[in-house]
Protein backbone atom coordinates (compact mmCIF):
# COMPACT_ATOMS: atom_id res chain seq x y z
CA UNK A 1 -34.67 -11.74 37.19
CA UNK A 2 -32.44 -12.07 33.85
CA UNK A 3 -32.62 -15.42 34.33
CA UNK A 4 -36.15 -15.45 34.25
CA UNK A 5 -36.26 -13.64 31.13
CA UNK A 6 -34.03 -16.06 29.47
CA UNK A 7 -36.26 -18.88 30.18
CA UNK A 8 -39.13 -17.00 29.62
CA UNK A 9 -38.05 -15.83 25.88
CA UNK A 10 -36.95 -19.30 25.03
CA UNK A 11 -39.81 -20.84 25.94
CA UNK A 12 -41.56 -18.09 23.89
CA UNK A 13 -39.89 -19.45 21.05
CA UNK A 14 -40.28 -22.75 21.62
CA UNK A 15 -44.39 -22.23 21.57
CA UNK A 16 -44.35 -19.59 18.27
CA UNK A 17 -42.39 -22.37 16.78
CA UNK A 18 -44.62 -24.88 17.41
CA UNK A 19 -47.49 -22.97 16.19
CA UNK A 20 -46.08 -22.16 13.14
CA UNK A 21 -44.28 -25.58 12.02
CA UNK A 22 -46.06 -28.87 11.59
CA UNK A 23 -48.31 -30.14 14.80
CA UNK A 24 -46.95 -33.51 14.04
CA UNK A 25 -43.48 -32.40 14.54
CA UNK A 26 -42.55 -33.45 18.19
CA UNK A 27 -40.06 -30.82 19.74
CA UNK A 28 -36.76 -33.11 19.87
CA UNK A 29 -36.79 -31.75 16.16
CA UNK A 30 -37.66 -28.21 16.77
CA UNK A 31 -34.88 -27.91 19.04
CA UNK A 32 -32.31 -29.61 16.57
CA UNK A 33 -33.56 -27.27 13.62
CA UNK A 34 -32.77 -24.61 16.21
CA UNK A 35 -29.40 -25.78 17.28
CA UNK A 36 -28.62 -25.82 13.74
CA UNK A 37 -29.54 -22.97 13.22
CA UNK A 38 -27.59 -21.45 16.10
CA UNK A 39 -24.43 -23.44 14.71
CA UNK A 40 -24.11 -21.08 11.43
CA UNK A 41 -22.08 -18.54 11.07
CA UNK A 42 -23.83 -16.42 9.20
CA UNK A 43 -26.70 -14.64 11.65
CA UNK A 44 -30.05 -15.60 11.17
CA UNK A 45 -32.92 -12.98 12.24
CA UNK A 46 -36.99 -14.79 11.74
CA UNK A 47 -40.00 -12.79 12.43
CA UNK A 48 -43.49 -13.95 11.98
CA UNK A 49 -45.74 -12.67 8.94
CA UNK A 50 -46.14 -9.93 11.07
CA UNK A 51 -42.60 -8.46 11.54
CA UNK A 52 -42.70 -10.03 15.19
CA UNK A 53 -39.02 -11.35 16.40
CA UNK A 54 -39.36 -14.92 17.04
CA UNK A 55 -35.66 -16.18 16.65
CA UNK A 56 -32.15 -14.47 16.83
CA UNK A 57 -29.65 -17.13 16.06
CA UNK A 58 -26.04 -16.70 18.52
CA UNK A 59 -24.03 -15.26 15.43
CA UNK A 60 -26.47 -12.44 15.25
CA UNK A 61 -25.93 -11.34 18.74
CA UNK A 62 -22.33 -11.98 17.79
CA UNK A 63 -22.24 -9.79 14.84
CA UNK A 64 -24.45 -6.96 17.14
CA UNK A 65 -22.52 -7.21 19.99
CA UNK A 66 -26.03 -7.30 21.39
CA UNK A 67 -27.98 -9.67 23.31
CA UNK A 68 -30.74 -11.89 21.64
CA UNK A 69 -33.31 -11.20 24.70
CA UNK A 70 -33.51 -7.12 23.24
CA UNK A 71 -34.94 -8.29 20.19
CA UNK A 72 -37.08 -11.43 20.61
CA UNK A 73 -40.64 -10.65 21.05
CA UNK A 74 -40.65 -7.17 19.16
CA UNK A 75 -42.07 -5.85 16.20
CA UNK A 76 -39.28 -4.55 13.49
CA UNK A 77 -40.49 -1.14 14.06
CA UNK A 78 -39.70 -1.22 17.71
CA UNK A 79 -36.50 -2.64 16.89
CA UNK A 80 -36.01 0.63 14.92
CA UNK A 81 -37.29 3.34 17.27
CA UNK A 82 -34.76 1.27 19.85
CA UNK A 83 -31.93 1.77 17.48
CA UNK A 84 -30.75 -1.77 17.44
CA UNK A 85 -31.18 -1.28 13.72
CA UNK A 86 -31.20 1.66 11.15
CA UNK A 87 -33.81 0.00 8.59
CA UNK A 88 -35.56 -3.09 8.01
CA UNK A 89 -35.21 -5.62 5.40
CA UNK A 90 -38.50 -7.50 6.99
CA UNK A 91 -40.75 -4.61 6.67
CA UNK A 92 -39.79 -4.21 3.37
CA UNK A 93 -40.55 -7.57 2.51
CA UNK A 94 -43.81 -7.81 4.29
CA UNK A 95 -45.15 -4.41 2.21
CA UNK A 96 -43.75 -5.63 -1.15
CA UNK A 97 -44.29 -9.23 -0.94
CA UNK A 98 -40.71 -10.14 -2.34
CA UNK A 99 -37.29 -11.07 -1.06
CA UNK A 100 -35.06 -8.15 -1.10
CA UNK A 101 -31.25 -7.38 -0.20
CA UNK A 102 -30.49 -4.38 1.35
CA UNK A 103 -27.34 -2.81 3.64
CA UNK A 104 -27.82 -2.24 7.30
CA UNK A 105 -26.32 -0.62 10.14
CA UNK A 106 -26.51 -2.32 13.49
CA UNK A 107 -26.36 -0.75 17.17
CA UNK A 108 -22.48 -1.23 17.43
CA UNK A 109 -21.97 0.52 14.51
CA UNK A 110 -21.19 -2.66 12.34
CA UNK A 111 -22.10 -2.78 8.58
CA UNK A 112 -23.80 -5.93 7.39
CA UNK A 113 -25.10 -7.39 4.19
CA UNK A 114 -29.06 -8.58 4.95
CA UNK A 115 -31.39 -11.04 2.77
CA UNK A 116 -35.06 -10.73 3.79
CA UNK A 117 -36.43 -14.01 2.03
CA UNK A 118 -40.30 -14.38 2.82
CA UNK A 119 -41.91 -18.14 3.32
CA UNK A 120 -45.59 -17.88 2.05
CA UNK A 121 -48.41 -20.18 3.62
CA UNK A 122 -50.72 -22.09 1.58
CA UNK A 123 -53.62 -19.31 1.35
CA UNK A 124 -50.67 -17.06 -0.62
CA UNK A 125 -49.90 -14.86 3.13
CA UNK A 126 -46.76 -14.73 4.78
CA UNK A 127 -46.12 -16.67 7.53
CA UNK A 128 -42.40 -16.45 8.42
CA UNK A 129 -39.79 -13.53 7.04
CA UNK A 130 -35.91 -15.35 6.98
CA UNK A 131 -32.93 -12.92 7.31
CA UNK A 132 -29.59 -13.41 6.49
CA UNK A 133 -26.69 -11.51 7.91
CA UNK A 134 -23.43 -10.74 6.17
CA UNK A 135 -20.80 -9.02 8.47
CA UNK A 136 -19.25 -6.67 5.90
CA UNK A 137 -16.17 -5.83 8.38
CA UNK A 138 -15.51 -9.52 8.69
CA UNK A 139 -15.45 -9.84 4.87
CA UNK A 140 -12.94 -6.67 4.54
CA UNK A 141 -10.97 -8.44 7.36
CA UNK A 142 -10.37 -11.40 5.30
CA UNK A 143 -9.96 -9.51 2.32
CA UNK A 144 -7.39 -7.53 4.38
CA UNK A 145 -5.14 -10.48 5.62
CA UNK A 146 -2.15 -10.57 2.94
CA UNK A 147 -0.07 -12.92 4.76
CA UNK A 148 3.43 -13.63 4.49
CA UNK A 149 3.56 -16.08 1.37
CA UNK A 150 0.95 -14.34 -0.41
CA UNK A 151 3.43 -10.59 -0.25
CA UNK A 152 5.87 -12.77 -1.41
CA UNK A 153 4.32 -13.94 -4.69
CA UNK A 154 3.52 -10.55 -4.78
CA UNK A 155 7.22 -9.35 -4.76
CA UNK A 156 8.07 -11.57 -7.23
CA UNK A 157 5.81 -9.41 -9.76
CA UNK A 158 7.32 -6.14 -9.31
CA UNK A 159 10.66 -7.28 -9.39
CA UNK A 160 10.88 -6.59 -13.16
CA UNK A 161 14.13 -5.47 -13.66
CA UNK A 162 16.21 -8.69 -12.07
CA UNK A 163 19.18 -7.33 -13.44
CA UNK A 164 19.33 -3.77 -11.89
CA UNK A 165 17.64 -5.01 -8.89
CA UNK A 166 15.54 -1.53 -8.83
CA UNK A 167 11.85 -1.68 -7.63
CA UNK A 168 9.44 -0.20 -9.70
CA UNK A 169 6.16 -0.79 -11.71
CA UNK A 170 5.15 2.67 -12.89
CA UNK A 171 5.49 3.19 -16.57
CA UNK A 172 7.40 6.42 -16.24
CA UNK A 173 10.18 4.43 -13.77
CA UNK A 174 10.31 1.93 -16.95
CA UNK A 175 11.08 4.76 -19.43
CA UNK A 176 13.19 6.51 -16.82
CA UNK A 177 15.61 3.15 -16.49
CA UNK A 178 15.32 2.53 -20.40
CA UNK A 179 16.74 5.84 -20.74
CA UNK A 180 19.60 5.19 -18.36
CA UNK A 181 20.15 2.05 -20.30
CA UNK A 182 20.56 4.09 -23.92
CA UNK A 183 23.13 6.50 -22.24
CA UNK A 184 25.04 3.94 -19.79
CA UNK A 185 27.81 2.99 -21.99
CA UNK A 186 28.74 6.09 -23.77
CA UNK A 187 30.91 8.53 -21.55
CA UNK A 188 28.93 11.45 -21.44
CA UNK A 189 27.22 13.63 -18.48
CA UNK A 190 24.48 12.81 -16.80
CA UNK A 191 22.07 15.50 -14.54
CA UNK A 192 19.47 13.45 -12.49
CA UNK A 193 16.98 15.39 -10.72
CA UNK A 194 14.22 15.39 -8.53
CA UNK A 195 13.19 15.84 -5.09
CA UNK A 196 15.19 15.07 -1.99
CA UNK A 197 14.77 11.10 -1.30
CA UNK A 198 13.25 10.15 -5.23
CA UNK A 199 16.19 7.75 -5.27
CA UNK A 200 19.08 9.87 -7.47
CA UNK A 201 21.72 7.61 -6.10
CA UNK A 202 19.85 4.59 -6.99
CA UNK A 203 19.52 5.37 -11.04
CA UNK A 204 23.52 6.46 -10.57
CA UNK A 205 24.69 3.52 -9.19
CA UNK A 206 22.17 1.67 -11.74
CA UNK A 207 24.05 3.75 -15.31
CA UNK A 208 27.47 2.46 -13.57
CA UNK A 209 26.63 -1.19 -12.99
CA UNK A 210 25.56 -1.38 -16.22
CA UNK A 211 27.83 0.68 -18.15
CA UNK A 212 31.10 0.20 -19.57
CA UNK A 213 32.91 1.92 -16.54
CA UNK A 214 31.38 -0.99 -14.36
CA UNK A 215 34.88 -2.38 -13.22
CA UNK A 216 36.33 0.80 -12.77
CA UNK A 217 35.50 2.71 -9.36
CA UNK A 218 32.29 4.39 -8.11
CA UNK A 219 33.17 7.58 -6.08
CA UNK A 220 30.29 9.04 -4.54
CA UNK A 221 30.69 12.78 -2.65
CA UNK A 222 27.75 14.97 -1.33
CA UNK A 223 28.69 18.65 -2.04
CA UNK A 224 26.02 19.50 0.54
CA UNK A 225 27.46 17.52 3.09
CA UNK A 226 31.46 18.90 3.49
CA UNK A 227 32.68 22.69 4.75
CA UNK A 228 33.10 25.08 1.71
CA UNK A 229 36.66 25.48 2.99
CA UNK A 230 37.27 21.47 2.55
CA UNK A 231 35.10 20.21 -0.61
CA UNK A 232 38.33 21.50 -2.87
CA UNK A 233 40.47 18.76 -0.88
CA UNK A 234 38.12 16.74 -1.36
CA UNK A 235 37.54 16.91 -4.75
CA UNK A 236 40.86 17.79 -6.21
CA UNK A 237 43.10 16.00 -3.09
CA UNK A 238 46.40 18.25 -1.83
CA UNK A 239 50.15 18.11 -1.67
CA UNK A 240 51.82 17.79 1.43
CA UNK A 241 52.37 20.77 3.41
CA UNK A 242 49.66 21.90 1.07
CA UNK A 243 48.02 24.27 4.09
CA UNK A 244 47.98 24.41 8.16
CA UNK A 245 46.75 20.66 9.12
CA UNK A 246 47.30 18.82 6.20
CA UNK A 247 48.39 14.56 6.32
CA UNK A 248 52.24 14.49 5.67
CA UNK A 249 51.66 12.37 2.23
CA UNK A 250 49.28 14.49 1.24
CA UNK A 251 45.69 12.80 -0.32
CA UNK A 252 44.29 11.82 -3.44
CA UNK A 253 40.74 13.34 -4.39
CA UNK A 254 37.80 11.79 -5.65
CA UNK A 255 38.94 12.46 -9.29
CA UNK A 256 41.72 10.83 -8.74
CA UNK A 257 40.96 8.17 -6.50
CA UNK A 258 38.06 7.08 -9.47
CA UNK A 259 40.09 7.02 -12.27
CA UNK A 260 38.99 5.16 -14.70
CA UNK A 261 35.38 4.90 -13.00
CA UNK A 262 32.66 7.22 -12.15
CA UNK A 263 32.26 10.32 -9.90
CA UNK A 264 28.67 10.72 -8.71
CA UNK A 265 28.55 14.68 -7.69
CA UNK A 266 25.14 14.42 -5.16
CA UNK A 267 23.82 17.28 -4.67
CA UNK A 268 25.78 19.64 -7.23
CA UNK A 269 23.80 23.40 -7.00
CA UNK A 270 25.21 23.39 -3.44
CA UNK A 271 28.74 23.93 -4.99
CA UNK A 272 30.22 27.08 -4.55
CA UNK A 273 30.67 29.23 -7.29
CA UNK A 274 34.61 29.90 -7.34
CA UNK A 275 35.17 25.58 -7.09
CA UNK A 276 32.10 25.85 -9.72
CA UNK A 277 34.95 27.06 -12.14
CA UNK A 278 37.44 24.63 -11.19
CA UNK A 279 35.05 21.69 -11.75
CA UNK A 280 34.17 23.18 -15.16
CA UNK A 281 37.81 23.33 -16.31
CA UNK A 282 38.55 19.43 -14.84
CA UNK A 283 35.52 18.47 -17.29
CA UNK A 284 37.08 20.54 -20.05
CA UNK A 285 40.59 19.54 -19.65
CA UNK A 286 40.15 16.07 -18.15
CA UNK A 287 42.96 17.28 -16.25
CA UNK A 288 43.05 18.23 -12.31
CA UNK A 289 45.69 19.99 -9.92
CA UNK A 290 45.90 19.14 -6.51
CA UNK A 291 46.04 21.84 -3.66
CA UNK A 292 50.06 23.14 -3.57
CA UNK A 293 51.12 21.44 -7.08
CA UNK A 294 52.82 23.04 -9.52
CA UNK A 295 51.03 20.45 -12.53
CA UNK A 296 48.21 18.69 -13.32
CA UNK A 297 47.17 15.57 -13.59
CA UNK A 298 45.18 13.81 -16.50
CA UNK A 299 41.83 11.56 -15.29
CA UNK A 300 39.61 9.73 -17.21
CA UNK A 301 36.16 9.50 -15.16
CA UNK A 302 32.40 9.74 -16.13
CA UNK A 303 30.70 12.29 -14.18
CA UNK A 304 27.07 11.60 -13.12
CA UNK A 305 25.62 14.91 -11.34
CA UNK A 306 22.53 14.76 -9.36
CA UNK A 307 20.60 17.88 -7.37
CA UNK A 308 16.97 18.67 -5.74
CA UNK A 309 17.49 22.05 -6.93
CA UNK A 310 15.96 24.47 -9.59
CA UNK A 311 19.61 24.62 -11.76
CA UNK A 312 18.13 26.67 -14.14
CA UNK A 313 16.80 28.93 -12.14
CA UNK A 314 20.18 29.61 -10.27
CA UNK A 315 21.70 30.10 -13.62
CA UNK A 316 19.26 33.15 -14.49
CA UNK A 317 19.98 34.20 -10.47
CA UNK A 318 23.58 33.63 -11.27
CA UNK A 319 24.27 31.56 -8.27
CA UNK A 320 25.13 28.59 -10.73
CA UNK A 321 27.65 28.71 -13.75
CA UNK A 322 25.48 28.56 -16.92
CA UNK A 323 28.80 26.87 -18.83
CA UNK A 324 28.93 24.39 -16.09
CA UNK A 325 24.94 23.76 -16.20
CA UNK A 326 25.20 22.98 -19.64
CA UNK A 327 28.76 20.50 -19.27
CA UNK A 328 26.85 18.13 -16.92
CA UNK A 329 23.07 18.58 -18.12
CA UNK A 330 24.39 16.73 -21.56
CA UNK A 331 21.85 13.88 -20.85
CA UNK A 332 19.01 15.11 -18.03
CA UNK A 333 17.17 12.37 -16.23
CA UNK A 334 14.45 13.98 -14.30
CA UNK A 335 12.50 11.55 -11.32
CA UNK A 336 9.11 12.28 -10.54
CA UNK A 337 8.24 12.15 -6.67
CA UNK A 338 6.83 9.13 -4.99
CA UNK A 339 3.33 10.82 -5.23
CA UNK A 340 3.70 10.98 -8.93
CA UNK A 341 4.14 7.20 -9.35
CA UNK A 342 1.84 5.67 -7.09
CA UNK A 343 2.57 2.21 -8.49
CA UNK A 344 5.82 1.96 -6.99
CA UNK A 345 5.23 2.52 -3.72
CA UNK A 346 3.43 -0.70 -2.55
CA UNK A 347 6.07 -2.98 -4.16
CA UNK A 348 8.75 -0.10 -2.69
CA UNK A 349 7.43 -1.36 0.80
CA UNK A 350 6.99 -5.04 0.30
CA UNK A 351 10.89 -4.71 -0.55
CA UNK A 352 12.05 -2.66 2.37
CA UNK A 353 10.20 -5.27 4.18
CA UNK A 354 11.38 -8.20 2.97
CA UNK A 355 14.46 -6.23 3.74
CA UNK A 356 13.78 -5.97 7.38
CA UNK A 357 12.41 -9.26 8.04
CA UNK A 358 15.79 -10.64 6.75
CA UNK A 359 17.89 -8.35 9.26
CA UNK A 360 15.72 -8.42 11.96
CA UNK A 361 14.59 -12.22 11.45
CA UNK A 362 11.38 -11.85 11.56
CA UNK A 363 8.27 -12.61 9.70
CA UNK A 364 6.37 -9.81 9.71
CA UNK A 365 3.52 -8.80 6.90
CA UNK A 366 1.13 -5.97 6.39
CA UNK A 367 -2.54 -6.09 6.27
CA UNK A 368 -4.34 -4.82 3.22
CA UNK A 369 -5.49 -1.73 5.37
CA UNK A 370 -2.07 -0.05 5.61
CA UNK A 371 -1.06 -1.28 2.24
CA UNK A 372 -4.13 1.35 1.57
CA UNK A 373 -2.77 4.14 3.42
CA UNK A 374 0.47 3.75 2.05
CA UNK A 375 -0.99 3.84 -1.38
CA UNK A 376 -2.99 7.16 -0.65
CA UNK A 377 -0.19 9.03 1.51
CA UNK A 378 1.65 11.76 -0.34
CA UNK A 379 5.17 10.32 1.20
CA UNK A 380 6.96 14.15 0.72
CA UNK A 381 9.95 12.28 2.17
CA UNK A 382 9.49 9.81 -0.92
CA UNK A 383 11.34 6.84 -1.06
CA UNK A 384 13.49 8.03 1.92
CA UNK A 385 10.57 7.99 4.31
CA UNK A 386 8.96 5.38 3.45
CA UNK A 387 11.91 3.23 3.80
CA UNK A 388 12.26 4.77 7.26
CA UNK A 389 8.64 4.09 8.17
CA UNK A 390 8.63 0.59 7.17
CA UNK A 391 11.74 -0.22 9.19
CA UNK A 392 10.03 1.69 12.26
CA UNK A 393 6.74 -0.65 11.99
CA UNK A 394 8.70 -3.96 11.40
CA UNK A 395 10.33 -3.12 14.81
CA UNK A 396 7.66 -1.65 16.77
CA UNK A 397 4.88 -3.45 15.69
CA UNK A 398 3.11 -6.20 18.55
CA UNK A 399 1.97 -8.86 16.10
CA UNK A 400 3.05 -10.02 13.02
CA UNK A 401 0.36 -8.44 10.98
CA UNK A 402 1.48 -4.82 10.81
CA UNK A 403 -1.83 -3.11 11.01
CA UNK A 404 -3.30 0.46 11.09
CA UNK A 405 -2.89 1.34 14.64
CA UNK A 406 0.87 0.30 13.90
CA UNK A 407 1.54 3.52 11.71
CA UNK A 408 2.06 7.29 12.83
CA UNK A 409 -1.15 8.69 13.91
CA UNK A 410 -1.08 11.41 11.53
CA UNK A 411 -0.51 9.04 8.62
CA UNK A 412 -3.93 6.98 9.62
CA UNK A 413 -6.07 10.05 10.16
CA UNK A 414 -4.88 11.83 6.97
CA UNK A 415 -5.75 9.02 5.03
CA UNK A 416 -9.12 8.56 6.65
CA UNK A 417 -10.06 11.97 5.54
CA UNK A 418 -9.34 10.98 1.89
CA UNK A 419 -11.10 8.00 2.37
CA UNK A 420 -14.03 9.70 3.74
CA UNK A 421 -13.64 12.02 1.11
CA UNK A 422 -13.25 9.75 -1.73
CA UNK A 423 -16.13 7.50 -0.51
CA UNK A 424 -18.47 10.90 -0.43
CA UNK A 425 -17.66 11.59 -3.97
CA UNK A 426 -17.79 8.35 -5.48
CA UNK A 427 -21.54 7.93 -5.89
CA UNK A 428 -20.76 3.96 -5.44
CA UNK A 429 -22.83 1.82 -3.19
CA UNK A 430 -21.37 -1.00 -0.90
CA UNK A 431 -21.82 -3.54 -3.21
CA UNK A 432 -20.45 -1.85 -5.98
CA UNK A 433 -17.33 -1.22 -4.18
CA UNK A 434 -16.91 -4.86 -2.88
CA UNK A 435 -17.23 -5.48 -6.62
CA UNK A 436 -14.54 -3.25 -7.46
CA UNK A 437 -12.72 -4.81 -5.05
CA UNK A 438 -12.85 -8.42 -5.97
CA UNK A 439 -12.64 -7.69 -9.66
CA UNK A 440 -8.94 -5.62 -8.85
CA UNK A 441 -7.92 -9.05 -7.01
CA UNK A 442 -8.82 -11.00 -9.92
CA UNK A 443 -7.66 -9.50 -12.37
CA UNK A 444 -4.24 -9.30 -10.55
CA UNK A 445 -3.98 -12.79 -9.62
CA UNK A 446 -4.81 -13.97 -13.39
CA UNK A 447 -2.70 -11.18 -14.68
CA UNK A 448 0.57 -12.59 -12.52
CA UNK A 449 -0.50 -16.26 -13.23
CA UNK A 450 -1.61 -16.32 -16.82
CA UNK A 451 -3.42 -18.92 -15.71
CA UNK A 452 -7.27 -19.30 -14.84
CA UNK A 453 -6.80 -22.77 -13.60
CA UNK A 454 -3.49 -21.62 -11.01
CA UNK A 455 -5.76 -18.77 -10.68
CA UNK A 456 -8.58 -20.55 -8.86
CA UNK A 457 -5.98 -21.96 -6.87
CA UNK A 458 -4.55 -19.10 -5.38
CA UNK A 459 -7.81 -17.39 -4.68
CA UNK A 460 -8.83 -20.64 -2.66
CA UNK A 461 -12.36 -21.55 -5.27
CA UNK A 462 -13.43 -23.58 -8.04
CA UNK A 463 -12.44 -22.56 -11.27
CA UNK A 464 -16.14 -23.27 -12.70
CA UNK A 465 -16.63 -19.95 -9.73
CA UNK A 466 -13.80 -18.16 -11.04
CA UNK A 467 -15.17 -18.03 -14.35
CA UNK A 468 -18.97 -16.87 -13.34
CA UNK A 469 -16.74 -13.90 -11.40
CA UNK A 470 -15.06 -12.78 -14.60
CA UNK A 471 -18.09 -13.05 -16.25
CA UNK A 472 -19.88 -11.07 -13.81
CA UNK A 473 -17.63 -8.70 -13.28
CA UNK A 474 -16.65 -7.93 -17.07
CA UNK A 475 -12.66 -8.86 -16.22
């Protein structure tokens, strides 16, 4: 019975055809304009001057995801009332008499781009209404495919600061590394702060690299991280015999062992009050005394300080030592969170994965789609989690293209609802936004190229096409 049908509706078309071109055309070359026709892939939709279907080309029903046979031999407003479509470019045409462009949702939910071009007769009426069909989710998917080479030039953009080797391209990272530059080689304190995973340790270790303690050591110790009852070892070091367990030879601490250098005191307001006082009196003196010694010894070191907490605020409480608060808050360096700085967190992830592809040896890239999420997620972990995340997709992911369905569920959906949101509230149609779209592409290509002419080569057009773009779209 389908079978039937088939034949039936091509044979259908083969006689409308007929009627409507030239009755000197044989039909050898109605059924090569038709296999042309069913050889683009753009999809092609014809109805009579009547809004009657009398050709679906194969990329349509591609496009659809529905067969040709539901639509050949209907009127447009069938075609609505069916659902196969949500409006019609045709009928629009056929009641204004011009070619419009309009968007349209098909049956499977797909987005498309139509042209309804009308195709008069000689007594001025139409005889034949040509559609065009533009996927719209096929154009984002290209859009969407950064490959591998093309992250890489990419990279090479945000890697502004070659000699410090940190990632940034927000202007507040720039003034926040300038500053560490001013205060690197003079020997005073430093108090970096900011929430837990902002990257603390990185602008440390970046004022010591650069600074005039550089060859001297870099002693790091996390106050949160070691028993109340041990940090003082730790710190100051201890005799031998100091206390019950102690090594025979006794041990250095950190002070001493970075002589010379730098000490980097992580997380600082988790210090307890009483070694508070002791800490205060080694920055005073530049002296320390080791657990069970009967005199001190002198230590040159820079101290860099670093904390997630509210110092000032346990100064007032009196939970932090308001001479000590002001002995290592000489020069205060304050990070904003990832959130805050939005700009650094796609060339943040094209690092960590260039990171991971080199340990893991692969050759893995993200699509343009998670890119997006990553831009729009909050990342309260900061820089900490999203170095975690991207090392958890580079592993887990089944293709080399790390896409959407890659990331944790609750990443996706939360960013859906601020796309949904932000979509609601922007009051811009879909070509606007594809305009907005191709116009931030452009204008970052030229921007890293400087160059219209390597420009138009990256993009994969003309350069004549290039320039009608920027023209068009006021870059």
């Amino acid at each position: 019975m389908r079978k039937k049908f088939i034949e039936s509706s091509d044979n259908n078309i083969d006689k409308i055809f007929e009627e409507i071109f030239d009755k000197n055309k044989d039909l050898n070359n109605l059924m090569l304009l038709r296999e042309i026709l069913d050889k683009l892939s753009d999809g092609v939709y014809i109805t009579d001057g009547k809004g009657l279907t009398i050709f679906v080309n194969k990329a349509y029903e591609r496009i659809s995801g529905t067969s040709r046979n539901l639509f050949i031999g209907k009127k447009m407003e069938q075609v609505i009332e069916e659902g196969l479509i949500n409006t019609s470019g045709t009928l629009k045409v056929i009641e204004n008499l011009e070619e419009v462009t309009i968007n349209q949702i098909l049956n499977n939910k797909n987005q498309v781009v139509i042209t309804s071009t009308p195709i008069f007769s000689k007594n001025s009426e139409i005889s034949i209404v040509v559609t065009t069909v533009r996927d719209v989710t096929e154009i984002n998917e290209l859009k969407d495919k950064l490959d591998e080479s093309e992250q890489n030039i990419l990279m090479l953009k945000y890697l502004i600061d070659q000699e410090s080797k940190v990632i940034y391209n927000s202007h507040i990272m720039k003034m926040i590394l300038n500053k560490a530059k001013k205060v690197a080689n003079y020997d005073v304190s430093v108090l970096i702060t900011g929430e837990t995973g902002v990257g603390k340790d990185v602008i440390a270790k970046y004022i010591y690299e650069i600074g005039s303690r550089k060859d001297g050591p870099f002693v790091e110790i996390n106050c949160s991280a070691i028993p109340a009852n041990l940090i003082e070892s730790e710190l100051f070091g201890y005799e031998s015999g100091a206390f019950t367990g102690a090594l025979k030879k006794g041990k250095k601490g950190i002070f001493e062992i970075a002589n010379n250098g730098t000490v980097f005191l992580d997380e600082i307001g988790e210090l307890p009050l009483e070694l508070q006082a002791k800490l205060l009196k080694v920055i005073q003196n530049k002296k320390i005394r080791k657990i069970g010694a009967d005199k001190d010894i002198p230590i040159d070191v820079r101290i860099i300080s670093a904390t997630n907490r509210d110092l000032e605020k346990m100064v007032s409480e009196k939970s932090f030592r308001q001479d000590l608060y002001y002995r290592i808050n000489v020069i205060p360096i304050h990070i904003p969170p990832l959130r805050e700085r939005r700009e650094d967190i796609i060339p943040l992830a094209l690092h960590f994965l260039r990171e991971n592809n080199k340990i893991n040896k692969t050759k893995k890239y993200f699509s343009d789609k998670v890119l997006r999420i990553f831009y729009k997620n909050n990342w309260y972990g900061n820089v900490r989690e999203l170095k975690n995340i991207v090392e958890r997709v580079v592993i887990l992911s089944r293709d080399n293209c790390i896409e959407e369905w890659d990331l944790p569920e609750d990443m996706v959906n939360c960013n859906k609802i601020v796309q949904r949101k932000n979509i609601f509230e922007s009051g811009s149609n879909l070509d606007e936004m594809l305009d907005s779209y191709e116009k931030k592409i452009i204008k970052e290509v030229i921007d890293y190229t400087n160059s219209q002419k390597e420009a138009s080569k990256i993009l994969g057009i003309t350069e004549s096409k290039l320039c009608r773009r920027i023209k068009k779209l006021k870059i």
